[in-house]
C-alpha atoms as a PDB file:
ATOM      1  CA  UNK A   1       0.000   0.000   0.000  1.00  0.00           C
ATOM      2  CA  UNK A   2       1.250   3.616  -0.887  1.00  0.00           C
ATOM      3  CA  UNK A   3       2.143   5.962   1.677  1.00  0.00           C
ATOM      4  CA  UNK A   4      -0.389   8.957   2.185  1.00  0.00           C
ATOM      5  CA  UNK A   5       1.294  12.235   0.587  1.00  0.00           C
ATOM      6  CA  UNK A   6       0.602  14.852   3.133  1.00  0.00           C
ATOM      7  CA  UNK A   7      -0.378  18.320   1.873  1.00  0.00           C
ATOM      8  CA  UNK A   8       2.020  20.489   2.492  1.00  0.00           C
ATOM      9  CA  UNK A   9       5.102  18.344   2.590  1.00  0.00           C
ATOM     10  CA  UNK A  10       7.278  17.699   0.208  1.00  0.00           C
ATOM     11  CA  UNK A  11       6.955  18.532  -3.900  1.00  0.00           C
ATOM     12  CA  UNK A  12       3.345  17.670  -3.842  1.00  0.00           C
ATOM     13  CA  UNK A  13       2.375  20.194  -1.532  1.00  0.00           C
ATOM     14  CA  UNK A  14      -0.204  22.042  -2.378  1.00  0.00           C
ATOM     15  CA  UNK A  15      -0.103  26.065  -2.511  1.00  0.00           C
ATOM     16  CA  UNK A  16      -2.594  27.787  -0.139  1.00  0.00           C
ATOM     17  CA  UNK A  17      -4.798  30.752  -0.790  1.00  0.00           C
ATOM     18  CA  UNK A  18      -3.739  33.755   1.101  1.00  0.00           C
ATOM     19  CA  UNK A  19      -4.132  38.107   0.567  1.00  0.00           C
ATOM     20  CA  UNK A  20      -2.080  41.129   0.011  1.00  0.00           C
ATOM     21  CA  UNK A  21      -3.871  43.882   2.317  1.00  0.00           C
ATOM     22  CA  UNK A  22      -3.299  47.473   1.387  1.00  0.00           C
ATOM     23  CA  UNK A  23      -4.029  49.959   3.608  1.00  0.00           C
ATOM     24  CA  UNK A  24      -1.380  47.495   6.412  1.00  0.00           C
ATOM     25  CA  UNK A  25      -2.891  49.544   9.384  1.00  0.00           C
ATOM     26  CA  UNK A  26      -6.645  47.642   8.645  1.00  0.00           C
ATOM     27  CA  UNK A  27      -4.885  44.398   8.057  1.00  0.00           C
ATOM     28  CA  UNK A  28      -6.066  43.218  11.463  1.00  0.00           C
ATOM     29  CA  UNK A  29      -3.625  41.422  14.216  1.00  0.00           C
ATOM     30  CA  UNK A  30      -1.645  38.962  12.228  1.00  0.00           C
ATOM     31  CA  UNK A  31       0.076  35.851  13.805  1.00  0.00           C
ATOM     32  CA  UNK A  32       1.747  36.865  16.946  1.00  0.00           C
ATOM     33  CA  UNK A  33       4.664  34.661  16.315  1.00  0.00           C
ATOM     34  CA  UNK A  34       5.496  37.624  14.048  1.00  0.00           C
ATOM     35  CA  UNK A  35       6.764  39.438  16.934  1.00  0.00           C
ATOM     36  CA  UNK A  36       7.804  36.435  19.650  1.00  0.00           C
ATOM     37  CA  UNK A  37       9.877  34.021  17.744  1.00  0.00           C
ATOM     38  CA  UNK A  38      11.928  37.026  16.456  1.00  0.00           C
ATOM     39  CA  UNK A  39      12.630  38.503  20.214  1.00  0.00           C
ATOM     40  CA  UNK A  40      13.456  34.572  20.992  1.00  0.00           C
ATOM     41  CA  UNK A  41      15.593  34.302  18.365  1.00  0.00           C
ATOM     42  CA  UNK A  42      17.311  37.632  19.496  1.00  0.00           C
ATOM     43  CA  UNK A  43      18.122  36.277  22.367  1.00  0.00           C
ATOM     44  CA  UNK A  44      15.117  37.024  24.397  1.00  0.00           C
ATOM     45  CA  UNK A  45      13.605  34.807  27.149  1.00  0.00           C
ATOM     46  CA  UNK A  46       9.873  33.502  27.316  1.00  0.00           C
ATOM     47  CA  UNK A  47       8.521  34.444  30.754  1.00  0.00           C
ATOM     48  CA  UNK A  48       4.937  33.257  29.885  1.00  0.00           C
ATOM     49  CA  UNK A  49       3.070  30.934  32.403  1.00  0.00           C
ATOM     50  CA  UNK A  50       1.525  27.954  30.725  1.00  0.00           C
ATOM     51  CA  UNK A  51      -1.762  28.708  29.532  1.00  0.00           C
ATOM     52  CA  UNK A  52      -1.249  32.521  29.939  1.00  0.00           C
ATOM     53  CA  UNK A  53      -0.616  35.371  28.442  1.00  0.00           C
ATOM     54  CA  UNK A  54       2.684  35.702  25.981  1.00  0.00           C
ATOM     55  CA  UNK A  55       5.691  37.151  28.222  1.00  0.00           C
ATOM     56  CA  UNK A  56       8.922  38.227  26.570  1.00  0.00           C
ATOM     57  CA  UNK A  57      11.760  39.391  28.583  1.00  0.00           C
ATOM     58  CA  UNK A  58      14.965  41.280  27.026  1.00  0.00           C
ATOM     59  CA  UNK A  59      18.199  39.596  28.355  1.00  0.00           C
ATOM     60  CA  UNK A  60      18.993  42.771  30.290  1.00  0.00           C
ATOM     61  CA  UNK A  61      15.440  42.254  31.787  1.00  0.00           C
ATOM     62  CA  UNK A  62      15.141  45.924  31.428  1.00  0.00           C
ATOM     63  CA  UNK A  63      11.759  45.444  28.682  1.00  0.00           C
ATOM     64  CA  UNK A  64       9.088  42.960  28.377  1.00  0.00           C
ATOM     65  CA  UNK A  65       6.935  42.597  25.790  1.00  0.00           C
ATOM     66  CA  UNK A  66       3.294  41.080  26.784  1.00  0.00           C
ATOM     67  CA  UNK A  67       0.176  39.939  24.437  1.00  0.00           C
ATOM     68  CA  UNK A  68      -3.127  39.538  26.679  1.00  0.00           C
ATOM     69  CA  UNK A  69      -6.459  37.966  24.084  1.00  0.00           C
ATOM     70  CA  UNK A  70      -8.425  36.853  26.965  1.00  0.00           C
ATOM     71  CA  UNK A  71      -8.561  40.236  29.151  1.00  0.00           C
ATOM     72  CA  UNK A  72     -10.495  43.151  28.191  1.00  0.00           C
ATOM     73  CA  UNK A  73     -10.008  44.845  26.199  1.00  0.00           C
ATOM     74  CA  UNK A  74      -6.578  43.260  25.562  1.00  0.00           C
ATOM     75  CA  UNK A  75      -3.958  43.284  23.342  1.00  0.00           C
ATOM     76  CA  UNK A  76      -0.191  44.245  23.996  1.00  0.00           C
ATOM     77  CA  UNK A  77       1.628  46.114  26.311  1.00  0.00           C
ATOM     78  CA  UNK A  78       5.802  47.032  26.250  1.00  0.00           C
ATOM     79  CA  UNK A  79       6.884  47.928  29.494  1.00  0.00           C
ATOM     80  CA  UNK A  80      10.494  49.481  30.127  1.00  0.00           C
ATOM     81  CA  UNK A  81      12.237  49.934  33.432  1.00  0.00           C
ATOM     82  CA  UNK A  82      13.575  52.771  34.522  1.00  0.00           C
ATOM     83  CA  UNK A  83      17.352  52.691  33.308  1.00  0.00           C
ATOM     84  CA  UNK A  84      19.844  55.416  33.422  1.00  0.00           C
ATOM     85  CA  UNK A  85      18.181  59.014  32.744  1.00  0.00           C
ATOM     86  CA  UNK A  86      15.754  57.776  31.602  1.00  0.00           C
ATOM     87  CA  UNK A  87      12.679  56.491  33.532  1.00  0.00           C
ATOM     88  CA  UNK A  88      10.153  53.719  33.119  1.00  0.00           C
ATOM     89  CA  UNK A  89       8.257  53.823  30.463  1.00  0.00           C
ATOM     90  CA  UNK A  90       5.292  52.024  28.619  1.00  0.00           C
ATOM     91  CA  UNK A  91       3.121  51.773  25.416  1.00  0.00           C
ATOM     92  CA  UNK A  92      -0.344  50.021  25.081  1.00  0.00           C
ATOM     93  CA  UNK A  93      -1.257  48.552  21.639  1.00  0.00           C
ATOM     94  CA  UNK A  94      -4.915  46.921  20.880  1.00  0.00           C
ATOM     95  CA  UNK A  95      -4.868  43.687  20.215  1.00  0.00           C
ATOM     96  CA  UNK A  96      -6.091  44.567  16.202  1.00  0.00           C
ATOM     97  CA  UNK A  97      -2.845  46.472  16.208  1.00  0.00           C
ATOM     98  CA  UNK A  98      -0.911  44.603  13.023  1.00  0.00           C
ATOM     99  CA  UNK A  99       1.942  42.675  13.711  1.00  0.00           C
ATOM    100  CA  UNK A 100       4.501  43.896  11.424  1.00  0.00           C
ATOM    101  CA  UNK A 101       3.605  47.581  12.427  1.00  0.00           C
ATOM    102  CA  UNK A 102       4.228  46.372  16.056  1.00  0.00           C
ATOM    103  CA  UNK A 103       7.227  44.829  15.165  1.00  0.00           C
ATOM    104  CA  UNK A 104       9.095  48.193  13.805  1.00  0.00           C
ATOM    105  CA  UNK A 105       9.277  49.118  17.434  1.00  0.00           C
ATOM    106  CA  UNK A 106       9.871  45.530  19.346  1.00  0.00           C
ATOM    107  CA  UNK A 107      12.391  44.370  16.235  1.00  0.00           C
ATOM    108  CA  UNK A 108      14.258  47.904  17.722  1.00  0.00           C
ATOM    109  CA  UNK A 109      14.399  46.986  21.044  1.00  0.00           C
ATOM    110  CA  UNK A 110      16.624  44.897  19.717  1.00  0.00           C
ATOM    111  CA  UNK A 111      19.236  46.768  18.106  1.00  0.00           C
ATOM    112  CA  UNK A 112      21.369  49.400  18.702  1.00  0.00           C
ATOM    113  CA  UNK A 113      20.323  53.085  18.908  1.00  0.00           C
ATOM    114  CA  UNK A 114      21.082  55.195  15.801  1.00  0.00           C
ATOM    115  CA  UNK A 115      23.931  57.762  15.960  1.00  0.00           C
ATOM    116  CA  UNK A 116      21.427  60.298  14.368  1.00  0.00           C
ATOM    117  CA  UNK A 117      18.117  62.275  16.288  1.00  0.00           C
ATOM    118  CA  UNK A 118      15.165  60.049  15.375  1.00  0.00           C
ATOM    119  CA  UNK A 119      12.192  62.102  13.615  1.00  0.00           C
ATOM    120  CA  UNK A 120       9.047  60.560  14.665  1.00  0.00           C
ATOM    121  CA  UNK A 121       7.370  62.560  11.901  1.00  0.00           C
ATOM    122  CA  UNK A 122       9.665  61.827   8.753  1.00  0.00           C
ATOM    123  CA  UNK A 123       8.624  58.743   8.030  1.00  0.00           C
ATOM    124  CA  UNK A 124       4.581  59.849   7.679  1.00  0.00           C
ATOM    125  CA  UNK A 125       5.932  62.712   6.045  1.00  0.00           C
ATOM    126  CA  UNK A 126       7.556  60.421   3.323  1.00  0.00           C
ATOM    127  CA  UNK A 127       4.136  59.001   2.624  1.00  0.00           C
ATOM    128  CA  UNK A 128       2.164  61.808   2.597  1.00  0.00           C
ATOM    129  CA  UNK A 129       0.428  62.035   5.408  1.00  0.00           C
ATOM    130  CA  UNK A 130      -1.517  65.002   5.967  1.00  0.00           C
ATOM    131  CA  UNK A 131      -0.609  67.221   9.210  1.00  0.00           C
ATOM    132  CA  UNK A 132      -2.557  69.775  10.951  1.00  0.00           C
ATOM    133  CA  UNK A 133      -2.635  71.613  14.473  1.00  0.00           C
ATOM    134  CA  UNK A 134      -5.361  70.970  16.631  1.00  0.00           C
ATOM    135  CA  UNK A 135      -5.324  73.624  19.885  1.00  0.00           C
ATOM    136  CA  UNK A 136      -2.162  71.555  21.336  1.00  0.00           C
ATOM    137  CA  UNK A 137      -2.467  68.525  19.313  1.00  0.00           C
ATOM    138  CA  UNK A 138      -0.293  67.884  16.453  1.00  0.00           C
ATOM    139  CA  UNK A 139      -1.659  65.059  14.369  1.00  0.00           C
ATOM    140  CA  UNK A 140      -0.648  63.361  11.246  1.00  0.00           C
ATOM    141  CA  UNK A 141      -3.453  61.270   8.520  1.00  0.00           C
ATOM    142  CA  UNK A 142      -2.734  59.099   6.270  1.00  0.00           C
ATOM    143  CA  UNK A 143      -3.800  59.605   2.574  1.00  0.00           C
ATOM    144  CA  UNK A 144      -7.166  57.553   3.081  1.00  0.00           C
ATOM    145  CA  UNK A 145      -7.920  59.401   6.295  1.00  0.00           C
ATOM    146  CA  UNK A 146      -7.748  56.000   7.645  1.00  0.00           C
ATOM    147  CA  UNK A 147      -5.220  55.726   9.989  1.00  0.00           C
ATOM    148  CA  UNK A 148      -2.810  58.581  12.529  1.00  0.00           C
ATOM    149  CA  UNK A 149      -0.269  59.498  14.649  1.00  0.00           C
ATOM    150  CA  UNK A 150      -0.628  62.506  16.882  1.00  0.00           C
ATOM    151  CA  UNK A 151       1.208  64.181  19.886  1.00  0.00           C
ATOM    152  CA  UNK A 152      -0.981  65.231  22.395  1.00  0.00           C
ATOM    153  CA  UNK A 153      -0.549  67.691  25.136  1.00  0.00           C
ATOM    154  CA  UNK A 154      -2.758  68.216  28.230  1.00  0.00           C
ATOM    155  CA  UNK A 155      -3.376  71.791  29.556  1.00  0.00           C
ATOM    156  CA  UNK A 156      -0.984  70.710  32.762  1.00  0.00           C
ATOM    157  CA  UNK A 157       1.819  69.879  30.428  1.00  0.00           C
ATOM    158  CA  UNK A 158       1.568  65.982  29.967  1.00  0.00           C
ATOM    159  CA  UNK A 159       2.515  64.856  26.578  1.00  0.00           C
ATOM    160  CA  UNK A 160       1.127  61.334  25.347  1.00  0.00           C
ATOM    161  CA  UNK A 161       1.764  60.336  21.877  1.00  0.00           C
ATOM    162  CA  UNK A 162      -1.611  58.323  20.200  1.00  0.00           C
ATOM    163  CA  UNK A 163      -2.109  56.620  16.972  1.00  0.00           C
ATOM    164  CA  UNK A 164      -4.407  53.926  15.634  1.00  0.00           C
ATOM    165  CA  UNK A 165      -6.514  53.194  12.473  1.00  0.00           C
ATOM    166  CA  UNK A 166     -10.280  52.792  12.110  1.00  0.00           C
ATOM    167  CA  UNK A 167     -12.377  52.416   8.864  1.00  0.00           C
ATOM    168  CA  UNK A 168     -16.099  53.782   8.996  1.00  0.00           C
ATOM    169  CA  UNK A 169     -17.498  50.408  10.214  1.00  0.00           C
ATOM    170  CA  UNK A 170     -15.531  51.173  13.398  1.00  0.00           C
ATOM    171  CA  UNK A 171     -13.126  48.260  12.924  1.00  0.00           C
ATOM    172  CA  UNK A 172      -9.721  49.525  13.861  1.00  0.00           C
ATOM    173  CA  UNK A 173      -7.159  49.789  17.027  1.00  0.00           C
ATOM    174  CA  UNK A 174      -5.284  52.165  18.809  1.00  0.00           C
ATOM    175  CA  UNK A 175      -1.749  52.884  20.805  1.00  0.00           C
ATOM    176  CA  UNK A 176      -0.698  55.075  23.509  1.00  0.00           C
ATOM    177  CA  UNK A 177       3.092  56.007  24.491  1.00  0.00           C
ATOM    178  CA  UNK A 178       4.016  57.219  27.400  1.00  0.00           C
ATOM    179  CA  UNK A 179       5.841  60.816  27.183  1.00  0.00           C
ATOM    180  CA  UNK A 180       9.232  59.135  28.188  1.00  0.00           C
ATOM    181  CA  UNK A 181       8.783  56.295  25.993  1.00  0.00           C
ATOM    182  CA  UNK A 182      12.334  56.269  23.696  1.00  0.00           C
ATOM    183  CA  UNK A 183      12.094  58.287  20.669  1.00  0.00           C
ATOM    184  CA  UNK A 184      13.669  55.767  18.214  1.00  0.00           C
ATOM    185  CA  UNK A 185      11.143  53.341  19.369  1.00  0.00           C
ATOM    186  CA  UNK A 186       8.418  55.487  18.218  1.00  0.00           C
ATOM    187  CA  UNK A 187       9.752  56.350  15.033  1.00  0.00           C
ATOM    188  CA  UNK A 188      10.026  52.411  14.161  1.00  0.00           C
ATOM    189  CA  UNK A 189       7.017  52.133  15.283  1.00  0.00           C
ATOM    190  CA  UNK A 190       5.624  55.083  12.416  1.00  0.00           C
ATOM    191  CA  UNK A 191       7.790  54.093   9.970  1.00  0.00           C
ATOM    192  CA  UNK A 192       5.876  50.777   9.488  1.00  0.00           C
ATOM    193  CA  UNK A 193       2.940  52.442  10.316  1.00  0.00           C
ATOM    194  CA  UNK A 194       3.577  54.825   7.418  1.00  0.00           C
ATOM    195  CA  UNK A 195       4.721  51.959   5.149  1.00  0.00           C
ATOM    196  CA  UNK A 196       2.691  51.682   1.769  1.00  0.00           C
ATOM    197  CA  UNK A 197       3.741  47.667   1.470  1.00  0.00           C
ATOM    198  CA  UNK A 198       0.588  45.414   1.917  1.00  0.00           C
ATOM    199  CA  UNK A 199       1.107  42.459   4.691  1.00  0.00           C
ATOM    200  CA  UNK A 200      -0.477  38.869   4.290  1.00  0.00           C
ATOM    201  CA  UNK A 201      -2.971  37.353   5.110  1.00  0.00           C
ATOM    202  CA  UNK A 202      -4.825  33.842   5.141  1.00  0.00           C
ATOM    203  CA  UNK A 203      -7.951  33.375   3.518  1.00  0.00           C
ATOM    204  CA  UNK A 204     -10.525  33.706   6.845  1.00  0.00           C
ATOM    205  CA  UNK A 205      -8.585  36.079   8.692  1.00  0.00           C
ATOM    206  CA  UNK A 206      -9.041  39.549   6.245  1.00  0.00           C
ATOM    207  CA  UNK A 207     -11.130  42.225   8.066  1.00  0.00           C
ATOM    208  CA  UNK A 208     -14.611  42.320   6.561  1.00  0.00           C
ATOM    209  CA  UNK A 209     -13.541  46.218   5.572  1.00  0.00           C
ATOM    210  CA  UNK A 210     -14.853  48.469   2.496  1.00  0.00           C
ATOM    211  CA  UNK A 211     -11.472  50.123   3.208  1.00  0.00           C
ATOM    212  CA  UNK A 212      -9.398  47.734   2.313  1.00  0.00           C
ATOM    213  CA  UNK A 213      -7.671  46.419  -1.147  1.00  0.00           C
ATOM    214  CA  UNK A 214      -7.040  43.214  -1.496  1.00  0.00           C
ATOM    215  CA  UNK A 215      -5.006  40.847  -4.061  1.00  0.00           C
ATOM    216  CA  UNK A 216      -5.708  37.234  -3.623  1.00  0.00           C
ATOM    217  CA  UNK A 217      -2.026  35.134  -3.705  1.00  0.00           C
ATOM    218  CA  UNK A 218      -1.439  31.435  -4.103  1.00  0.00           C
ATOM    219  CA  UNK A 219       1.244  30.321  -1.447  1.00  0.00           C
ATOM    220  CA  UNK A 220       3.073  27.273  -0.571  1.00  0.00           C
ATOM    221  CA  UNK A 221       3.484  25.915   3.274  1.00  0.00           C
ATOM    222  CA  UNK A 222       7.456  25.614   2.061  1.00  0.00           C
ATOM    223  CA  UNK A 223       7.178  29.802   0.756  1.00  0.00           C
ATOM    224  CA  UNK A 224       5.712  31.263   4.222  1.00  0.00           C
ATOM    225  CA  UNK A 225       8.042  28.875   6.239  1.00  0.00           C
ATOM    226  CA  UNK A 226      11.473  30.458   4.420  1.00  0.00           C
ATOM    227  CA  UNK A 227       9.828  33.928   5.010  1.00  0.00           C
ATOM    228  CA  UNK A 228       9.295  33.118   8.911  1.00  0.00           C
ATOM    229  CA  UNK A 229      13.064  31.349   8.664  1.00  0.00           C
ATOM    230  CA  UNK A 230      14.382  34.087   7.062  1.00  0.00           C
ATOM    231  CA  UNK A 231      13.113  36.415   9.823  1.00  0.00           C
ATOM    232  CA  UNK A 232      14.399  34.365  12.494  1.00  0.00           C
ATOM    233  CA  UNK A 233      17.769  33.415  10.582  1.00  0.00           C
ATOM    234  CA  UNK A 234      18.389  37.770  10.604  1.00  0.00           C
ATOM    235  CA  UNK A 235      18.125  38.384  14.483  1.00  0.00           C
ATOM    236  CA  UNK A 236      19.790  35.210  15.637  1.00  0.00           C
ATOM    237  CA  UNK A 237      22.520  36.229  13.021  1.00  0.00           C
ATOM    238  CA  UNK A 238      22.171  40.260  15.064  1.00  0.00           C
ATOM    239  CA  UNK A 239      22.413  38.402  18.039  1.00  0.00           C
ATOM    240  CA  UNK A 240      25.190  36.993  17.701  1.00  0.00           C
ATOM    241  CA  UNK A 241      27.402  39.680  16.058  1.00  0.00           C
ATOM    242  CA  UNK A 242      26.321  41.862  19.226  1.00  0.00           C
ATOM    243  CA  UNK A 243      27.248  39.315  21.437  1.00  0.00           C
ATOM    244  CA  UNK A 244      30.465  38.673  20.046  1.00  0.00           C
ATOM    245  CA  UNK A 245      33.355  40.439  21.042  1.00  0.00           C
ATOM    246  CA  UNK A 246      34.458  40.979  17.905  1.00  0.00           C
ATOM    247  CA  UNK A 247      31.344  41.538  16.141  1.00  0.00           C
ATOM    248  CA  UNK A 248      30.957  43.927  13.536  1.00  0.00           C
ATOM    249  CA  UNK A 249      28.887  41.616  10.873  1.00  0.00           C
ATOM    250  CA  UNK A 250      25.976  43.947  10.273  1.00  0.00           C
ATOM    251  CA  UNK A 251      22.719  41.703  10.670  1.00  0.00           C
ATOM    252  CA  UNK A 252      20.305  41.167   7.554  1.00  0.00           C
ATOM    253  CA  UNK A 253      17.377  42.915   6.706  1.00  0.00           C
ATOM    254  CA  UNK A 254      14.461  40.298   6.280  1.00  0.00           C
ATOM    255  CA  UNK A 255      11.027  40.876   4.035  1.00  0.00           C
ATOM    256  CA  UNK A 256       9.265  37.726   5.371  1.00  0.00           C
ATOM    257  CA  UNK A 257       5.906  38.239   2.969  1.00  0.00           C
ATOM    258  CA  UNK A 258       8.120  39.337  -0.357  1.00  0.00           C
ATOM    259  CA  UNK A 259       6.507  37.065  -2.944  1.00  0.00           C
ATOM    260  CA  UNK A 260       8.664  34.675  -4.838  1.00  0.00           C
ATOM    261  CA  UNK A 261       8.401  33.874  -8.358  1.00  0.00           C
ATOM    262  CA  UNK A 262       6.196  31.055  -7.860  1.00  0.00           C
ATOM    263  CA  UNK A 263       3.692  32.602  -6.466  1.00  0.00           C
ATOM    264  CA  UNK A 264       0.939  33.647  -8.094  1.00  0.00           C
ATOM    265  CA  UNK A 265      -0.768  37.718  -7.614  1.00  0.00           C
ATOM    266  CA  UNK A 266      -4.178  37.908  -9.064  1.00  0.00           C
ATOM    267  CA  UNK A 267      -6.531  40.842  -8.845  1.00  0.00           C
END
């Protein structure tokens, strides 16, 4: 008797359907493993209790990086200690928040600081994104009106920065900062906010949206698993240059959903 091919294994496997989401900020939450497996591979530890919430800890243990579905109203939450001049600090992201926007902030937790001022604003700015004063408020929209990023300041002097995205069915998510959260975090954080590159998706997990595009994609299991690897492969190889002494390799930049030529984009 023949063995059973399995689906997904081998050269018989079979592609799966998947979409291209454009505007990224609608995409809804994503696979979580987005964000976890690449702070593991970096090194991080997993502090979660079994059953519980997701708990990553930095190896300094000066961050962690939590993802809460079963409280309300959930979502994730990056909490830093207080370290040097700076104090603690926090930022609270809803749990529709997209992973790969999430991940320009907790991917820099990971690296060094840039030698250069980060601009919070450049990056929107790039893109388009419309800017206006409101009283105190300085706020930044994206093209579609969609999705923003604004600094707001309370008569008492309290700053907060706030961003989210909601479509007109009310679908959508927001994020707070705290005033003291680090600058370059926030700017990788609007920088994929402000990216025009659609994310994926599989096929019963799009946001039922009239403010969305979306391109339909045939995708193999073997495709999305050398994305993920790829991913992982580029912060254990960061890692491990800044662990070494004499590490100057600079790490790789990975696109995890950058189609390959077997896949197949239809409108």
């Amino acid at each position: 008797m023949k063995k059973k091919q399995w689906h997904g294994w081998g050269p018989g496997e079979q592609a799966e359907q998947h979409y291209l989401v454009q505007p990224r900020a609608l995409a809804g939450g994503g696979d979580v493993r987005h964000v976890s497996e690449f702070l593991r591979a970096s090194g991080w530890r997993d502090k979660s209790k079994a059953g519980g919430p997701l708990c990553m800890e930095s190896p300094g243990r000066t961050v962690r990086v939590a993802y809460d579905p079963y409280s309300l109203p959930g979502g994730w939450t990056i909490h830093g200690r207080a370290e040097r001049a700076n104090g603690e600090w926090s930022a609270q992201l809803g749990s529709q928040t997209p992973v790969e926007i999430l991940a320009g902030m907790t991917d820099a937790l990971t690296r060094p600081r840039a030698a250069h001022a980060p601009n919070i604003w450049a990056p929107l700015l790039e893109q388009d994104w419309q800017t206006r004063f409101e009283g105190q408020d300085f706020t930044a929209t994206s093209p579609e009106g969609t999705a923003w990023m604004q600094y707001r300041q309370s008569p008492d002097g309290a700053a907060t920065w706030w961003s989210g995205a909601q479509d007109t069915q009310g679908n959508g998510w927001t994020a707070t900062f705290t005033p003291n959260t680090p600058m370059h975090l926030v700017q990788a954080f609007s920088s994929e906010l402000a990216s025009p590159d659609p994310v994926l998706r599989p096929r019963g997990r799009v946001p039922m949206s009239a403010q969305i595009r979306t391109w339909s994609v045939s995708v193999k299991p073997s495709e999305l698993s050398a994305w993920q690897q790829a991913r992982i492969t580029a912060a254990r190889a960061a890692a491990w240059a800044s662990n070494s002494a004499h590490g100057t390799r600079p790490s790789a930049a990975a696109r995890p959903y950058t189609l390959a030529g077997g896949a197949r984009i239809r409108r």
